[in-house]
C-alpha atoms as a PDB file:
ATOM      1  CA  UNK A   1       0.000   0.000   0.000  1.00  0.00           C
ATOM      2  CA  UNK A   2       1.465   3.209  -1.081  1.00  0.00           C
ATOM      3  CA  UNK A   3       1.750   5.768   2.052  1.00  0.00           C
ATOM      4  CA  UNK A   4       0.147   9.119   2.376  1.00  0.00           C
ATOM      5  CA  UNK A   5       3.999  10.849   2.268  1.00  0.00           C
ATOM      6  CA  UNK A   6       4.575   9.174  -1.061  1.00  0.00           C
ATOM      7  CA  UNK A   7       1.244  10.793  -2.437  1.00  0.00           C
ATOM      8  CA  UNK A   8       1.796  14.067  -0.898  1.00  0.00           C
ATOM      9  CA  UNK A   9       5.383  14.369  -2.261  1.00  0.00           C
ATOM     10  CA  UNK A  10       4.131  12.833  -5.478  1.00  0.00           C
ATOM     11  CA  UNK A  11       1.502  15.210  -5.719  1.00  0.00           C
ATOM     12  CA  UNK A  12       3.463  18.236  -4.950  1.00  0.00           C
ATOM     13  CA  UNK A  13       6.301  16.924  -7.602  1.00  0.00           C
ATOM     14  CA  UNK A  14       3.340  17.083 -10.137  1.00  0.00           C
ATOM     15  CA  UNK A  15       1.995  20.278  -9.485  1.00  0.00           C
ATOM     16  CA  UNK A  16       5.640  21.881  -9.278  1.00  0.00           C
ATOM     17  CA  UNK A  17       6.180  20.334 -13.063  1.00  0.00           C
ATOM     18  CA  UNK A  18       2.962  22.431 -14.326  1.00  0.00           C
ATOM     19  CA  UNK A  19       3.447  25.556 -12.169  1.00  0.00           C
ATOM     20  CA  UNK A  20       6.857  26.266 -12.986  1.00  0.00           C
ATOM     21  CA  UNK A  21       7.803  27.940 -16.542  1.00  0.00           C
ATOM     22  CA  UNK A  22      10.287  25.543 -17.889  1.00  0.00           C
ATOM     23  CA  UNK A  23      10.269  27.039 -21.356  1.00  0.00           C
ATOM     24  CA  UNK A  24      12.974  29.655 -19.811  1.00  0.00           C
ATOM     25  CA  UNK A  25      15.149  27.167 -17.874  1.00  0.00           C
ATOM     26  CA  UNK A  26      18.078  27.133 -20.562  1.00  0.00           C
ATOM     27  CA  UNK A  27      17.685  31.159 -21.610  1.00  0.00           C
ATOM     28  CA  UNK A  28      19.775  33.543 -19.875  1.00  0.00           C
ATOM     29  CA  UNK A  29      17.880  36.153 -18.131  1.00  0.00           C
ATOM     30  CA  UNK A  30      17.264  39.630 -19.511  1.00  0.00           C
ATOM     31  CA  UNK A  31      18.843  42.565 -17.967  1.00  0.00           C
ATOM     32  CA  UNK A  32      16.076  44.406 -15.661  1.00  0.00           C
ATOM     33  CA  UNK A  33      17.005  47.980 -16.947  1.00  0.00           C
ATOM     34  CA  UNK A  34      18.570  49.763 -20.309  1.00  0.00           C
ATOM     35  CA  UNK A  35      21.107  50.857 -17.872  1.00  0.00           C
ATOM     36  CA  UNK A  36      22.216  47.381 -16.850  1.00  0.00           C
ATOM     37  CA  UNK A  37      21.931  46.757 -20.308  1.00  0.00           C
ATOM     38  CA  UNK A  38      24.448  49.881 -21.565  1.00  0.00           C
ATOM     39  CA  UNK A  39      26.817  49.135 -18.737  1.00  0.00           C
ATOM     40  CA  UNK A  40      27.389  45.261 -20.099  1.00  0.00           C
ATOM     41  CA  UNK A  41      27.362  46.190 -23.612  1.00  0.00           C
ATOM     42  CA  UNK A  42      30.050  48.844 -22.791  1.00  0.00           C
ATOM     43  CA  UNK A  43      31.827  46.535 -20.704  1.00  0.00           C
ATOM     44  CA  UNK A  44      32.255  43.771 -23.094  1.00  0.00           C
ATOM     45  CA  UNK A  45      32.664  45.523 -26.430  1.00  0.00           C
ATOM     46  CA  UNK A  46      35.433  47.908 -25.352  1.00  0.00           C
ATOM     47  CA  UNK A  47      38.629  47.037 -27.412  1.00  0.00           C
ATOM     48  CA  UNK A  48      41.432  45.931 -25.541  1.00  0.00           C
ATOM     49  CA  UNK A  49      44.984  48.320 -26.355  1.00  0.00           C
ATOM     50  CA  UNK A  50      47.387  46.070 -28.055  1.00  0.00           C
ATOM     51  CA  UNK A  51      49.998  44.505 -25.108  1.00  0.00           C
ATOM     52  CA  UNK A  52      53.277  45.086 -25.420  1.00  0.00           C
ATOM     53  CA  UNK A  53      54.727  41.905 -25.014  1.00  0.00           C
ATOM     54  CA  UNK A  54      58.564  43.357 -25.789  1.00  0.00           C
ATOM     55  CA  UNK A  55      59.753  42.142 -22.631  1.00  0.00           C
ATOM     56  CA  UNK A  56      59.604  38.465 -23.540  1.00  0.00           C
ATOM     57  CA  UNK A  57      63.010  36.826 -24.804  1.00  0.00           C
ATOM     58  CA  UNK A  58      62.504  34.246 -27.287  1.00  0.00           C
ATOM     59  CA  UNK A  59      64.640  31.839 -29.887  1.00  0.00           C
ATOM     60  CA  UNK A  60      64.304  28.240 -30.537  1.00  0.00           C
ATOM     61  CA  UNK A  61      66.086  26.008 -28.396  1.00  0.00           C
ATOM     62  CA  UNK A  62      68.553  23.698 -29.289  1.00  0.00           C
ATOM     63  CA  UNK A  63      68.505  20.110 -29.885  1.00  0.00           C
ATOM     64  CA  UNK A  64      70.161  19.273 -26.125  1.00  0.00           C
ATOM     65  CA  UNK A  65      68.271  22.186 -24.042  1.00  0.00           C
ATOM     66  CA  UNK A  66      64.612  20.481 -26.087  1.00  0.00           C
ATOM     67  CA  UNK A  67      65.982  16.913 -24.512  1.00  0.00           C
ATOM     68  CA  UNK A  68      66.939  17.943 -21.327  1.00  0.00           C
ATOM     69  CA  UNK A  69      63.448  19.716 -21.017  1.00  0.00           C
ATOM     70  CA  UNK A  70      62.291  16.803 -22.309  1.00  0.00           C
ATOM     71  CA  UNK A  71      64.024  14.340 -19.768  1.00  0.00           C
ATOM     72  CA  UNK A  72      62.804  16.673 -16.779  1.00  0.00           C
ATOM     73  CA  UNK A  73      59.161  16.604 -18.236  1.00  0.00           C
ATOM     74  CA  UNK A  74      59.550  13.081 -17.974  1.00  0.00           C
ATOM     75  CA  UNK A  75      61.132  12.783 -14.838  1.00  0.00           C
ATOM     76  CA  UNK A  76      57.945  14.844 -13.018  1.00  0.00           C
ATOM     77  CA  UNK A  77      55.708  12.555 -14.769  1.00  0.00           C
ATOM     78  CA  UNK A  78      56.486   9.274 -13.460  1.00  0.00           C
ATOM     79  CA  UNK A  79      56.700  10.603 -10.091  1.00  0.00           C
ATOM     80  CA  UNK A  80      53.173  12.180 -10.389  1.00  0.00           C
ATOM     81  CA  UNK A  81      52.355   8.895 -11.953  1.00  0.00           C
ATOM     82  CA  UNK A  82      54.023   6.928  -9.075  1.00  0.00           C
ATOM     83  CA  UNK A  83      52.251   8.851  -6.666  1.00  0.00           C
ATOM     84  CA  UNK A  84      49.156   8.243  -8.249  1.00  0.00           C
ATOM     85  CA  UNK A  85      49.230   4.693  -7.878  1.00  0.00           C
ATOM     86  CA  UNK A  86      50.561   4.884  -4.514  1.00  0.00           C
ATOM     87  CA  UNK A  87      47.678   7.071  -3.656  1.00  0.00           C
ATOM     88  CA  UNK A  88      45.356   4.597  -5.096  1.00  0.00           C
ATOM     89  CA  UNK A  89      46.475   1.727  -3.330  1.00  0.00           C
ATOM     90  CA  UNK A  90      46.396   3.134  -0.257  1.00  0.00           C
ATOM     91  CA  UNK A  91      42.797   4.246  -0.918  1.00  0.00           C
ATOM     92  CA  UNK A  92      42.132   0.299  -2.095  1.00  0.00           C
ATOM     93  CA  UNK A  93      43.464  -1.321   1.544  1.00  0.00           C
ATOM     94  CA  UNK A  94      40.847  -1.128   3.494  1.00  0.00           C
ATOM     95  CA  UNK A  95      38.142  -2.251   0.898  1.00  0.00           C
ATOM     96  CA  UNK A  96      40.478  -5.061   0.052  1.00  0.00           C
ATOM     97  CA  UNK A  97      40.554  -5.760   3.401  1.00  0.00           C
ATOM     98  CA  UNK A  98      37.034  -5.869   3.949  1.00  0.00           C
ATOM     99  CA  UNK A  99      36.664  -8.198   1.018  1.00  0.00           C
ATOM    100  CA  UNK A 100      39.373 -10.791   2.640  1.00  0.00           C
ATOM    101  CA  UNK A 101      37.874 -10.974   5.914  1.00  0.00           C
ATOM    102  CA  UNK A 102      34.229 -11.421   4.284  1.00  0.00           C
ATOM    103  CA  UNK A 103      35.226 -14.524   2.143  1.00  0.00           C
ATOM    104  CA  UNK A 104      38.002 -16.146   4.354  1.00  0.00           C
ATOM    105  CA  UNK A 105      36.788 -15.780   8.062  1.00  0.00           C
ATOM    106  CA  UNK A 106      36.285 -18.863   9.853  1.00  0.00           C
ATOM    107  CA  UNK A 107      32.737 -18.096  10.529  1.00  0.00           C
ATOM    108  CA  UNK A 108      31.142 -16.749   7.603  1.00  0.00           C
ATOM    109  CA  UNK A 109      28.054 -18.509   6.354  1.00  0.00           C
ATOM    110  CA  UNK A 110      27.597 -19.546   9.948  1.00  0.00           C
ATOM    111  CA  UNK A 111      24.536 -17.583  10.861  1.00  0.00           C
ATOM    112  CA  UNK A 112      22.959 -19.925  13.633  1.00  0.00           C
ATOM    113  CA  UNK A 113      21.304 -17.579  15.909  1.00  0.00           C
END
């Protein structure tokens, strides 16, 4: 028998599903005034001065600096991917655990009350 909380809550799920508007739920709302609607347009459409990016050194690197970077790259890597694991089998112990004691204790299946 279905209780009187499941009704109520299904009721109240129902009428919440025709009540609200769901024909705006993926449109972004409109701005309340034209000021609020200046301000953003303003905002976003200013132009941006060109950055002066002079200050930045750059030439290509040679053939031993691109596989030193390289071997570094590499080196970080493996330890973030050593730590990973590490991480992850510490996480797995105690569920591992958990799993030995439930199939291989003495008294499981023994449920004699």
């Amino acid at each position: 028998m279905i209780s009187r909380t499941a009704v109520f809550y299904s009721v109240a799920s129902l009428l919440l599903m025709i009540l609200a508007d769901s024909s705006l739920a993926f449109t972004p709302p409109r701005p309340s005034s034209p000021v609020v609607s200046q301000f953003t347009q303003a905002t976003f459409s200013a132009k941006k001065g060109k950055e002066d990016l002079s200050y930045i050194e750059t030439r290509d690197m040679t053939r031993e600096e691109m596989q030193a970077l390289n071997k570094q790259n590499e080196d970080i890597m493996n330890a973030e991917l050593i730590g990973m694991t590490v991480f992850s089998l510490v996480l797995s112990v105690p569920m591992l655990y958990l799993v030995w004691v439930g199939f291989f204790s003495e008294t499981a299946g023994d449920f004699d009350l």
